[in-house]
PDB file of N, CA and C in Angstrom:
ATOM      1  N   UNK A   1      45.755  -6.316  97.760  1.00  0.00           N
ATOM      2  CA  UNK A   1      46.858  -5.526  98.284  1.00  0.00           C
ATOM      3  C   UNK A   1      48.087  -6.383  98.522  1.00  0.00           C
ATOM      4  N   UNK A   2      48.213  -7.916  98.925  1.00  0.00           N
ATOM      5  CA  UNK A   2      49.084  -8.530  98.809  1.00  0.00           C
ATOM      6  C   UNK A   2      49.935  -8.385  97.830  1.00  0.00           C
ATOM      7  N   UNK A   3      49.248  -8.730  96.651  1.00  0.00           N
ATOM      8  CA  UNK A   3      50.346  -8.373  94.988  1.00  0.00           C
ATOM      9  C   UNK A   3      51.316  -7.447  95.317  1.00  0.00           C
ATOM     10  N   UNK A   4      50.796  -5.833  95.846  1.00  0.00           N
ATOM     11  CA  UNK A   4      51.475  -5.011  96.162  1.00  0.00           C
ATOM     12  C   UNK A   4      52.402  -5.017  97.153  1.00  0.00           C
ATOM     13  N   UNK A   5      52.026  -5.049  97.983  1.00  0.00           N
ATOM     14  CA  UNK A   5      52.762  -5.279  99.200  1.00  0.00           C
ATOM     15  C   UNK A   5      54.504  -4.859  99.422  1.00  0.00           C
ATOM     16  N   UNK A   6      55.333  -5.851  98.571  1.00  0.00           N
ATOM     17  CA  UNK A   6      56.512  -5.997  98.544  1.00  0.00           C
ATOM     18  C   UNK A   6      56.811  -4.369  97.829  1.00  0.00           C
ATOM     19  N   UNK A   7      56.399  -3.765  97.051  1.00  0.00           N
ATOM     20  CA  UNK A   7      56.740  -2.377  96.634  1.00  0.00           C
ATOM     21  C   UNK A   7      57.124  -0.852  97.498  1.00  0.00           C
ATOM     22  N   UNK A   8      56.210  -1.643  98.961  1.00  0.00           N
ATOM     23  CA  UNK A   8      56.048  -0.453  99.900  1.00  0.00           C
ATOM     24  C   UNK A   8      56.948  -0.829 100.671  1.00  0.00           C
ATOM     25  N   UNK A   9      57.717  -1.862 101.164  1.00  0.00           N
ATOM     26  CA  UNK A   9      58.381  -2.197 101.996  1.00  0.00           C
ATOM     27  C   UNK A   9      59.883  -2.315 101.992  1.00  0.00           C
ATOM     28  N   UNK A  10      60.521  -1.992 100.828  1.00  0.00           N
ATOM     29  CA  UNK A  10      62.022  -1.921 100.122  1.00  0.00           C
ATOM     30  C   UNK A  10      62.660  -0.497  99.923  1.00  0.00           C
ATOM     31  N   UNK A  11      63.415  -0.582 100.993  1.00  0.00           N
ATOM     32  CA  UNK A  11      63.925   0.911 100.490  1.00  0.00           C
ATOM     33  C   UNK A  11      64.711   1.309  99.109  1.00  0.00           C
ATOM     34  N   UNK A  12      64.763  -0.020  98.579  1.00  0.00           N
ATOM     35  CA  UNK A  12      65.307   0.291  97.457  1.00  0.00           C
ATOM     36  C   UNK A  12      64.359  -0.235  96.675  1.00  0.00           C
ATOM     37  N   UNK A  13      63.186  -0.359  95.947  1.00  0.00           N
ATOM     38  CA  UNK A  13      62.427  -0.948  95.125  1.00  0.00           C
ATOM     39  C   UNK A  13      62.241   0.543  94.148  1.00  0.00           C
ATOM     40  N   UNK A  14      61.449   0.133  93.314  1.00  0.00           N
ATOM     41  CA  UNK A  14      61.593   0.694  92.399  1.00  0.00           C
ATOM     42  C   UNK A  14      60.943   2.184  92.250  1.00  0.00           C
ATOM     43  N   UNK A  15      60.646   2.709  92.548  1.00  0.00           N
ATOM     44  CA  UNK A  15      60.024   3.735  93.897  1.00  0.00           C
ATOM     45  C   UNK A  15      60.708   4.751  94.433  1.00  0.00           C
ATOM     46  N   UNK A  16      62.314   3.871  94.974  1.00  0.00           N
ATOM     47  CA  UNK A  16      63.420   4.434  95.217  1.00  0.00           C
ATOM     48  C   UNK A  16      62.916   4.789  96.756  1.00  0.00           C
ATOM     49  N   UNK A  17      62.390   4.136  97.081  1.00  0.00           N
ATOM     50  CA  UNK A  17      62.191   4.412  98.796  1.00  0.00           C
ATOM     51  C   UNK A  17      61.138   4.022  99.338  1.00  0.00           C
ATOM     52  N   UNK A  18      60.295   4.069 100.145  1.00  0.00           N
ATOM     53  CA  UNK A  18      58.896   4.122 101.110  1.00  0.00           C
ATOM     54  C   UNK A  18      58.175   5.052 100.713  1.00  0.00           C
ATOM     55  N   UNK A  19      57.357   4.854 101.053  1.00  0.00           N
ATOM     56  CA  UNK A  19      56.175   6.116 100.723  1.00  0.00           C
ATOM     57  C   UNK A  19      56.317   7.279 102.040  1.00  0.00           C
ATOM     58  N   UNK A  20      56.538   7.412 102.778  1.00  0.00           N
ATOM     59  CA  UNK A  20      57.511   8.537 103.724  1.00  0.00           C
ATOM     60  C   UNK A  20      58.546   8.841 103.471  1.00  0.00           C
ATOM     61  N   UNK A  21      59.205   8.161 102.899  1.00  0.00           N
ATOM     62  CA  UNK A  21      60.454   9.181 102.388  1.00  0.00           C
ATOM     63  C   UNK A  21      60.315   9.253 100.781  1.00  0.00           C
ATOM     64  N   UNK A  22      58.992   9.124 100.342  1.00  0.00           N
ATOM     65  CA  UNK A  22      59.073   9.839  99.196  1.00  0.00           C
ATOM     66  C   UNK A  22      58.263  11.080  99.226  1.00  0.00           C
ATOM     67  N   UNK A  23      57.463  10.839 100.625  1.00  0.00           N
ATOM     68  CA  UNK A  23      56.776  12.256 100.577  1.00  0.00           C
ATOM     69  C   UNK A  23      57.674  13.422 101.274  1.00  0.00           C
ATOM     70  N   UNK A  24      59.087  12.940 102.332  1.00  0.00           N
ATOM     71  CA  UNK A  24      59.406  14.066 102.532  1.00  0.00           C
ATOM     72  C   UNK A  24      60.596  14.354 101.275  1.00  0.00           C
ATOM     73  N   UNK A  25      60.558  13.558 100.586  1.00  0.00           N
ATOM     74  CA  UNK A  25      61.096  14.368  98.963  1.00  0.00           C
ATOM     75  C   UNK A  25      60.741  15.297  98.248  1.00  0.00           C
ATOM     76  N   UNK A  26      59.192  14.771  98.155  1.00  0.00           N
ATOM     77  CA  UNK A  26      58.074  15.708  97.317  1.00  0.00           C
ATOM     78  C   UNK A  26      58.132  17.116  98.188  1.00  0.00           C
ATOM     79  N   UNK A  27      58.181  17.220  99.338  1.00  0.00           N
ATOM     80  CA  UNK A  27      57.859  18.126 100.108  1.00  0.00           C
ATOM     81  C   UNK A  27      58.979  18.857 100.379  1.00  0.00           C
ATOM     82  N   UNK A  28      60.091  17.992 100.151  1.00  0.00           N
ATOM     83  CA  UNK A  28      61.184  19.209  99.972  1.00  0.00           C
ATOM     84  C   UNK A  28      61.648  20.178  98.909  1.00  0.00           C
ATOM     85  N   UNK A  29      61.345  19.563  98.060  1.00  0.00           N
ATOM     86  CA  UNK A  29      61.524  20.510  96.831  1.00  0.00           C
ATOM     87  C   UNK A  29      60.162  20.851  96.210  1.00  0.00           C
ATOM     88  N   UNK A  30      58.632  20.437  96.758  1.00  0.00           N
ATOM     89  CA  UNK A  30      58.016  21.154  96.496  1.00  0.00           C
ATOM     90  C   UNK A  30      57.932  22.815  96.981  1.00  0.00           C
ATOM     91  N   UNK A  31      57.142  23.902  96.208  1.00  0.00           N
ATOM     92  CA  UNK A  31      56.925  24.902  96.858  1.00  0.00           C
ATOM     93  C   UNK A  31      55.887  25.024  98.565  1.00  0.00           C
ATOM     94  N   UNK A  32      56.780  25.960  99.429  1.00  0.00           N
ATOM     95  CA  UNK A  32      56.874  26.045 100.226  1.00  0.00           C
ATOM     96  C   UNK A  32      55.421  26.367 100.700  1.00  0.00           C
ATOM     97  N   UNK A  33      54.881  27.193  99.673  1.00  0.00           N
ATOM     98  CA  UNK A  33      53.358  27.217  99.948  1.00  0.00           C
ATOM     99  C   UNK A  33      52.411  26.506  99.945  1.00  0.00           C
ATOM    100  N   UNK A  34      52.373  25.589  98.738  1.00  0.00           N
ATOM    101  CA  UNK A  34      52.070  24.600  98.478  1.00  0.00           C
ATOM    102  C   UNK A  34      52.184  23.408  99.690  1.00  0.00           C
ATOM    103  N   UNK A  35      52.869  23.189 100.182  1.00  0.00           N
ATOM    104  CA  UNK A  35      53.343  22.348 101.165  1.00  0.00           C
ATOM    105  C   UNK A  35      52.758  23.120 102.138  1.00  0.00           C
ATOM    106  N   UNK A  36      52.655  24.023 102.629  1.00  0.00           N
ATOM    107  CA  UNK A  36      52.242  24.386 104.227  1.00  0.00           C
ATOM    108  C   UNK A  36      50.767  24.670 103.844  1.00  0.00           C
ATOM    109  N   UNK A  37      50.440  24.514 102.722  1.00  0.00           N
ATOM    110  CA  UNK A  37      48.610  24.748 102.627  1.00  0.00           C
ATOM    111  C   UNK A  37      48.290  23.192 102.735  1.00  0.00           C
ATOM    112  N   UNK A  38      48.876  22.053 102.065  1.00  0.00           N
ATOM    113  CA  UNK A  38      48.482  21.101 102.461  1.00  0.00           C
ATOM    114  C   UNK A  38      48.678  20.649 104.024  1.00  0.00           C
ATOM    115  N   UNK A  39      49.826  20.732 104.430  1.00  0.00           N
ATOM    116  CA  UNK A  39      49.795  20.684 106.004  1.00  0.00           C
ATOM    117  C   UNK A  39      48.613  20.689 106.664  1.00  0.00           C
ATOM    118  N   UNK A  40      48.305  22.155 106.382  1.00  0.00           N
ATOM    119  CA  UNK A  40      46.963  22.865 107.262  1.00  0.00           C
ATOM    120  C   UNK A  40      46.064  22.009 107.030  1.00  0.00           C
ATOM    121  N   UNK A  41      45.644  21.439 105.980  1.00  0.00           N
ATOM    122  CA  UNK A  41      44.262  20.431 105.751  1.00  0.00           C
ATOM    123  C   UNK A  41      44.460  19.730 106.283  1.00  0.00           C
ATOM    124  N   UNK A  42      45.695  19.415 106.617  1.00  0.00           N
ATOM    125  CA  UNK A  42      46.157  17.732 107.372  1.00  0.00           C
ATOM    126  C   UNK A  42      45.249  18.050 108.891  1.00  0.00           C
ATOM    127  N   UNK A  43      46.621  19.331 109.213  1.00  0.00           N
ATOM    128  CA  UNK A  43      45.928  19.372 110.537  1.00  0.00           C
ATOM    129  C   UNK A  43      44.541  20.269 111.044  1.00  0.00           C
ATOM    130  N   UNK A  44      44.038  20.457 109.872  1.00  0.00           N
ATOM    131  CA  UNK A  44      42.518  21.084 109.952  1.00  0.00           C
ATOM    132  C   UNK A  44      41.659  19.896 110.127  1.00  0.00           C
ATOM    133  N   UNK A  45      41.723  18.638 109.746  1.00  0.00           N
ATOM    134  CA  UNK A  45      41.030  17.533 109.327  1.00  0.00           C
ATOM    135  C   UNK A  45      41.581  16.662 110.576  1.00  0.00           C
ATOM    136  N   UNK A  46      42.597  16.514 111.102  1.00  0.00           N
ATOM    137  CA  UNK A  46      42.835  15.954 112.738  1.00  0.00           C
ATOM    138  C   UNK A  46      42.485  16.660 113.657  1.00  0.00           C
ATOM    139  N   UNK A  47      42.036  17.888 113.519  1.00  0.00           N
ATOM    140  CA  UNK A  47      41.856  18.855 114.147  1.00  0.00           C
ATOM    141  C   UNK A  47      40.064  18.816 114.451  1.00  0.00           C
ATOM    142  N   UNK A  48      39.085  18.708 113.505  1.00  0.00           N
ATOM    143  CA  UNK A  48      38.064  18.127 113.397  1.00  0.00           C
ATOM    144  C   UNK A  48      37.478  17.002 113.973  1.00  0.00           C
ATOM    145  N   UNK A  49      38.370  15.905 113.744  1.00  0.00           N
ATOM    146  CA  UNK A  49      38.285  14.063 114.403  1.00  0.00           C
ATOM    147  C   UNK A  49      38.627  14.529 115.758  1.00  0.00           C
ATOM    148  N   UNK A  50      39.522  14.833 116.263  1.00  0.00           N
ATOM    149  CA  UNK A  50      39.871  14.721 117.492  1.00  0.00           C
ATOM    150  C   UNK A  50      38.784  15.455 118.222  1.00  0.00           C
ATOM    151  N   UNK A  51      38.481  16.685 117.928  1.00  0.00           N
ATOM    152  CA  UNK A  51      36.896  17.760 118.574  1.00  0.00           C
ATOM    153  C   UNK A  51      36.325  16.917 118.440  1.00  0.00           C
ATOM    154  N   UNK A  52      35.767  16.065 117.449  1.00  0.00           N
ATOM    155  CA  UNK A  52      34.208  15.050 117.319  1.00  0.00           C
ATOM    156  C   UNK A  52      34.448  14.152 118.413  1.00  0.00           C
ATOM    157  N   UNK A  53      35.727  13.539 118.761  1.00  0.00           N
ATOM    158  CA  UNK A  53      35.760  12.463 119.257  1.00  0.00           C
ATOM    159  C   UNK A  53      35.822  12.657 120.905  1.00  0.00           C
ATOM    160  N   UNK A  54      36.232  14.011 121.093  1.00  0.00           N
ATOM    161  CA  UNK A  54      36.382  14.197 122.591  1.00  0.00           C
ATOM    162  C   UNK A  54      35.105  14.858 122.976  1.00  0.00           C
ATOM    163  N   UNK A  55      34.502  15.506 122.106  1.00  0.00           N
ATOM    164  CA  UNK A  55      32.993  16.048 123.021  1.00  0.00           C
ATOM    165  C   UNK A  55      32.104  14.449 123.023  1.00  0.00           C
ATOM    166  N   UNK A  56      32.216  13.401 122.073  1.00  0.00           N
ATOM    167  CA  UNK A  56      31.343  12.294 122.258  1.00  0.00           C
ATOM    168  C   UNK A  56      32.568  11.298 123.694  1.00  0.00           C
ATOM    169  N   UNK A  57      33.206  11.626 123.659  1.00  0.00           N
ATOM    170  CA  UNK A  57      33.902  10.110 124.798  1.00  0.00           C
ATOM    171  C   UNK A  57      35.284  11.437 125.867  1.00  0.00           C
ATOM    172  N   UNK A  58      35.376  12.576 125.599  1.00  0.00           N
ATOM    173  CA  UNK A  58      35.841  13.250 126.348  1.00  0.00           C
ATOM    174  C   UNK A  58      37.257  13.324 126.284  1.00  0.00           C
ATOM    175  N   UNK A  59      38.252  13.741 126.898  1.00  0.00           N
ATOM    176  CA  UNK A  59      39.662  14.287 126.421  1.00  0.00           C
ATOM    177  C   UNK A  59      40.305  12.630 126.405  1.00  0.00           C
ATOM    178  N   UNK A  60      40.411  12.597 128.014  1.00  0.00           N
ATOM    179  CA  UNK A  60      40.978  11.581 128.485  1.00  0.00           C
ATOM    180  C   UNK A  60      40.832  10.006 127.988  1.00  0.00           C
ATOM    181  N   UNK A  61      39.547   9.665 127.867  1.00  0.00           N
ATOM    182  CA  UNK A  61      39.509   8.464 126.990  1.00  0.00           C
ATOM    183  C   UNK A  61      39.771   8.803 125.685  1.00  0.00           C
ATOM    184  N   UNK A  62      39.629   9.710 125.097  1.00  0.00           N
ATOM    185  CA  UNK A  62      39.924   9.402 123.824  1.00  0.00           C
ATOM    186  C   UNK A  62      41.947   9.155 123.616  1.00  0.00           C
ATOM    187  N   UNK A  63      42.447  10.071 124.396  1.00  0.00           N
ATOM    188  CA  UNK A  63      43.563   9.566 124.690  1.00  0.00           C
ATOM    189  C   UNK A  63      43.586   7.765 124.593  1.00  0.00           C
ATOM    190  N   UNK A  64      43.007   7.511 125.416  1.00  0.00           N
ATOM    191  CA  UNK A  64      43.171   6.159 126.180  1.00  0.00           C
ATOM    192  C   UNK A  64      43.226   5.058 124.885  1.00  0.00           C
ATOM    193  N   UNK A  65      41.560   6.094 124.399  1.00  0.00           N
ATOM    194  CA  UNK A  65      41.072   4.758 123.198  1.00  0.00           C
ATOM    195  C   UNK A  65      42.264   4.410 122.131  1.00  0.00           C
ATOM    196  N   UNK A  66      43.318   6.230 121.716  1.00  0.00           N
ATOM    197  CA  UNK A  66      44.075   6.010 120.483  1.00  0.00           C
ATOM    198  C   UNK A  66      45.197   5.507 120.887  1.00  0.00           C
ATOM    199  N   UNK A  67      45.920   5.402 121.869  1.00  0.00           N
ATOM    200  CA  UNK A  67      46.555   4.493 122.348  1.00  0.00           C
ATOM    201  C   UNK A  67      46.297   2.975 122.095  1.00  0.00           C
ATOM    202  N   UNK A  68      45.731   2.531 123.034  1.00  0.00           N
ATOM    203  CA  UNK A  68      44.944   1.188 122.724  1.00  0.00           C
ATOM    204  C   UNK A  68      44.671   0.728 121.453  1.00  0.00           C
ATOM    205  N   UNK A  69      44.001   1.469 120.644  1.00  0.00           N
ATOM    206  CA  UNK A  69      43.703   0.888 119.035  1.00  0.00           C
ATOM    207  C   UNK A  69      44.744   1.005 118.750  1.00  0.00           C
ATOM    208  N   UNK A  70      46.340   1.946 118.802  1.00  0.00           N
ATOM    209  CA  UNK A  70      47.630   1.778 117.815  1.00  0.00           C
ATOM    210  C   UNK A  70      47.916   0.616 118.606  1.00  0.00           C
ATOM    211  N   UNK A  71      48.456   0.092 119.483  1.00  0.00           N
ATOM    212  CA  UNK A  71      48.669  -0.728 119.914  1.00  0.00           C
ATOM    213  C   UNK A  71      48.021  -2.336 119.167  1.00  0.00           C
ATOM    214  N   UNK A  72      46.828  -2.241 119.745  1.00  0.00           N
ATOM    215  CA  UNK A  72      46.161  -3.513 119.277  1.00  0.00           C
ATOM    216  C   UNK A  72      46.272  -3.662 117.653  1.00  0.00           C
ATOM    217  N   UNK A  73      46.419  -2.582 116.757  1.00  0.00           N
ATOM    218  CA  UNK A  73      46.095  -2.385 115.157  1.00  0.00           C
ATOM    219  C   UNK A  73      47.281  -2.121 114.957  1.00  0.00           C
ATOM    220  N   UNK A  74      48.857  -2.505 115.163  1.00  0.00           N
ATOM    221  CA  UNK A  74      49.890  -1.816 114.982  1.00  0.00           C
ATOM    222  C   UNK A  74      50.165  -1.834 113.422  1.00  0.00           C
ATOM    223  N   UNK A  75      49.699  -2.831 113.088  1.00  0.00           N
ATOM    224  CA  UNK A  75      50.425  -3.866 111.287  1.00  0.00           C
ATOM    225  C   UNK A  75      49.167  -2.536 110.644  1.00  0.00           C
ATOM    226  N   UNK A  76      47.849  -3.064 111.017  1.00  0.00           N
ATOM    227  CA  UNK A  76      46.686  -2.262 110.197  1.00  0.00           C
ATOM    228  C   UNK A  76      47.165  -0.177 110.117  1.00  0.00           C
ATOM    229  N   UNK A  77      48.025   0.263 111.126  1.00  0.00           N
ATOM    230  CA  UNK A  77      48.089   1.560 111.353  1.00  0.00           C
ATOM    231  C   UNK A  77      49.262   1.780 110.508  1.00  0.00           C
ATOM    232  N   UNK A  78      49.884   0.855 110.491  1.00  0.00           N
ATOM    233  CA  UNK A  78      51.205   1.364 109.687  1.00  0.00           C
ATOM    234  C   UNK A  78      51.053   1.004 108.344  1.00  0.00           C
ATOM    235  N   UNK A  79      49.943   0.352 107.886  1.00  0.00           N
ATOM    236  CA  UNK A  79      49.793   0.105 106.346  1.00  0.00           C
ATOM    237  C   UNK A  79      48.814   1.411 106.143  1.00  0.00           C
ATOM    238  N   UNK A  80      47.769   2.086 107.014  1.00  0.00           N
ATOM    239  CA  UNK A  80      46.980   3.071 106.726  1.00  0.00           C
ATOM    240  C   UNK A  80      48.636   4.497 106.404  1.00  0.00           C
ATOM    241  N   UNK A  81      49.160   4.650 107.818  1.00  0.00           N
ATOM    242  CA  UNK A  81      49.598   5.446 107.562  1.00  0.00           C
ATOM    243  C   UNK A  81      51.112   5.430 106.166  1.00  0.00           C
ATOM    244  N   UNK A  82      51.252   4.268 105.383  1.00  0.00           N
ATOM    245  CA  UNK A  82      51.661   4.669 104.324  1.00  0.00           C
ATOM    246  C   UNK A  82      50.777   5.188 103.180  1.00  0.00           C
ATOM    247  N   UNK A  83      49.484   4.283 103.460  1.00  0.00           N
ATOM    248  CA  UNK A  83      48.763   4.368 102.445  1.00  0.00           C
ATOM    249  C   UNK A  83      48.580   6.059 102.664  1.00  0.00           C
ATOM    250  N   UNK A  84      48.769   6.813 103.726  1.00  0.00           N
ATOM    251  CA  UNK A  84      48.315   8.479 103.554  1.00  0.00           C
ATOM    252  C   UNK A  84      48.920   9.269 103.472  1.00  0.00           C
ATOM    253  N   UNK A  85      50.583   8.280 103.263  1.00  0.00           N
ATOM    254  CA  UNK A  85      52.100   9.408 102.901  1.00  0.00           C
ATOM    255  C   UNK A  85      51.803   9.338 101.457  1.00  0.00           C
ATOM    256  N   UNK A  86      51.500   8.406 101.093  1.00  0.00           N
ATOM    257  CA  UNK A  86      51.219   8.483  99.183  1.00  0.00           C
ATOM    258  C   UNK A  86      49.909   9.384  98.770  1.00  0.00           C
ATOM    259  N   UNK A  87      48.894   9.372  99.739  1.00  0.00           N
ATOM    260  CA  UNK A  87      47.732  10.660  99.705  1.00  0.00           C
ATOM    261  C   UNK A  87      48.358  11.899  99.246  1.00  0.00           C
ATOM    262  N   UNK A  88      48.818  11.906 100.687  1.00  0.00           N
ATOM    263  CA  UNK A  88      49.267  13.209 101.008  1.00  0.00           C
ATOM    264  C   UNK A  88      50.232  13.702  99.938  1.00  0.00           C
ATOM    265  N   UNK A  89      51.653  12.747  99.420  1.00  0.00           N
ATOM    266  CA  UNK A  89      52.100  12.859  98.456  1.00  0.00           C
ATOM    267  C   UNK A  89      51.609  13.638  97.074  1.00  0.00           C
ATOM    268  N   UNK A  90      50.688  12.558  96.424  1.00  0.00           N
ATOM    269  CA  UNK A  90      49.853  12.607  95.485  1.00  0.00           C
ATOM    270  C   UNK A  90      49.064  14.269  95.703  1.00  0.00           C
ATOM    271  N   UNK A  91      48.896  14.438  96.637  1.00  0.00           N
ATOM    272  CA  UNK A  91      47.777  16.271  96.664  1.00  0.00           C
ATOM    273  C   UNK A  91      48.970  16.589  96.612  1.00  0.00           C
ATOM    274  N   UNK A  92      49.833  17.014  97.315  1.00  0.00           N
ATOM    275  CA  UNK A  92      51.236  18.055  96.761  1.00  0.00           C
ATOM    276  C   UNK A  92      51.574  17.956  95.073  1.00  0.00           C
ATOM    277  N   UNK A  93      51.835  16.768  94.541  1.00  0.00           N
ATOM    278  CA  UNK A  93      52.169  16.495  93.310  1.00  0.00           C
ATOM    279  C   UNK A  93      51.052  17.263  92.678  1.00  0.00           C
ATOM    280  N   UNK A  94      49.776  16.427  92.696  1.00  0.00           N
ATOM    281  CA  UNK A  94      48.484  17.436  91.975  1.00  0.00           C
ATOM    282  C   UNK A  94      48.955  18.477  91.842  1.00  0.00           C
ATOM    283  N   UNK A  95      49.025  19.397  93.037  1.00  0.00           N
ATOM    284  CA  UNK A  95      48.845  20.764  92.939  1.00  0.00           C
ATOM    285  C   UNK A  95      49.932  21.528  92.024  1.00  0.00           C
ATOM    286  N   UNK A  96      51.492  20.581  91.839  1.00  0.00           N
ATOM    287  CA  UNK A  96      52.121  21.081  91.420  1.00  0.00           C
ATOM    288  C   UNK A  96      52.200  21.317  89.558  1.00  0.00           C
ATOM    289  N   UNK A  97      51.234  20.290  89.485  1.00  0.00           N
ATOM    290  CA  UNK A  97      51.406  19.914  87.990  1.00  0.00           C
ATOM    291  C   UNK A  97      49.934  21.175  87.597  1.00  0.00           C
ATOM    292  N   UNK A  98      49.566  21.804  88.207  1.00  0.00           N
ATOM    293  CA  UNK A  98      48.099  22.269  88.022  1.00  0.00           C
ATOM    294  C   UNK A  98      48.660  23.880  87.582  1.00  0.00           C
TER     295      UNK A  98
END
């Protein structure tokens, strides 16, 4: 992932932006349906983790815990969460070419 690295981090690289602002590109001129059906999986699927995680450790710590891990994992959270604007990206695109 090093090799890569420098591609995700240039707002001007060749890309023409970040992987967040290429997904709220995709998502702007994708169709509107399309886009709010992927949404829903987004938040059907955080929606899931967060229930699993609070009936095993309860509301309040789990609060506590996701705090704490962004904190301690800040570099590791912000390379996940590009790596899931280009996911997320990529399923809108799919769907559009389908």
């Amino acid at each position: 992932m090093a090799n890569y690295e420098a591609l995700f981090e240039d707002e001007n690289n060749i890309f023409g932006g970040t992987p967040e602002s290429k997904y709220h590109d995709i998502a702007n001129q994708a169709s509107d349906e399309v886009v709010k059906d992927e949404f829903n999986k987004i938040v059907e699927k955080f929606a899931v983790m967060e229930e699993l995680l609070i009936k095993e450790y309860g509301d309040d710590a789990v609060e506590k815990m996701i705090k704490a891990y962004a904190f301690e994992n800040s570099t590791f959270i912000e390379e996940k969460k590009k790596s899931l604007f280009i996911e997320f990206t990529g399923n809108i695109v799919m769907r559009l070419d389908s």
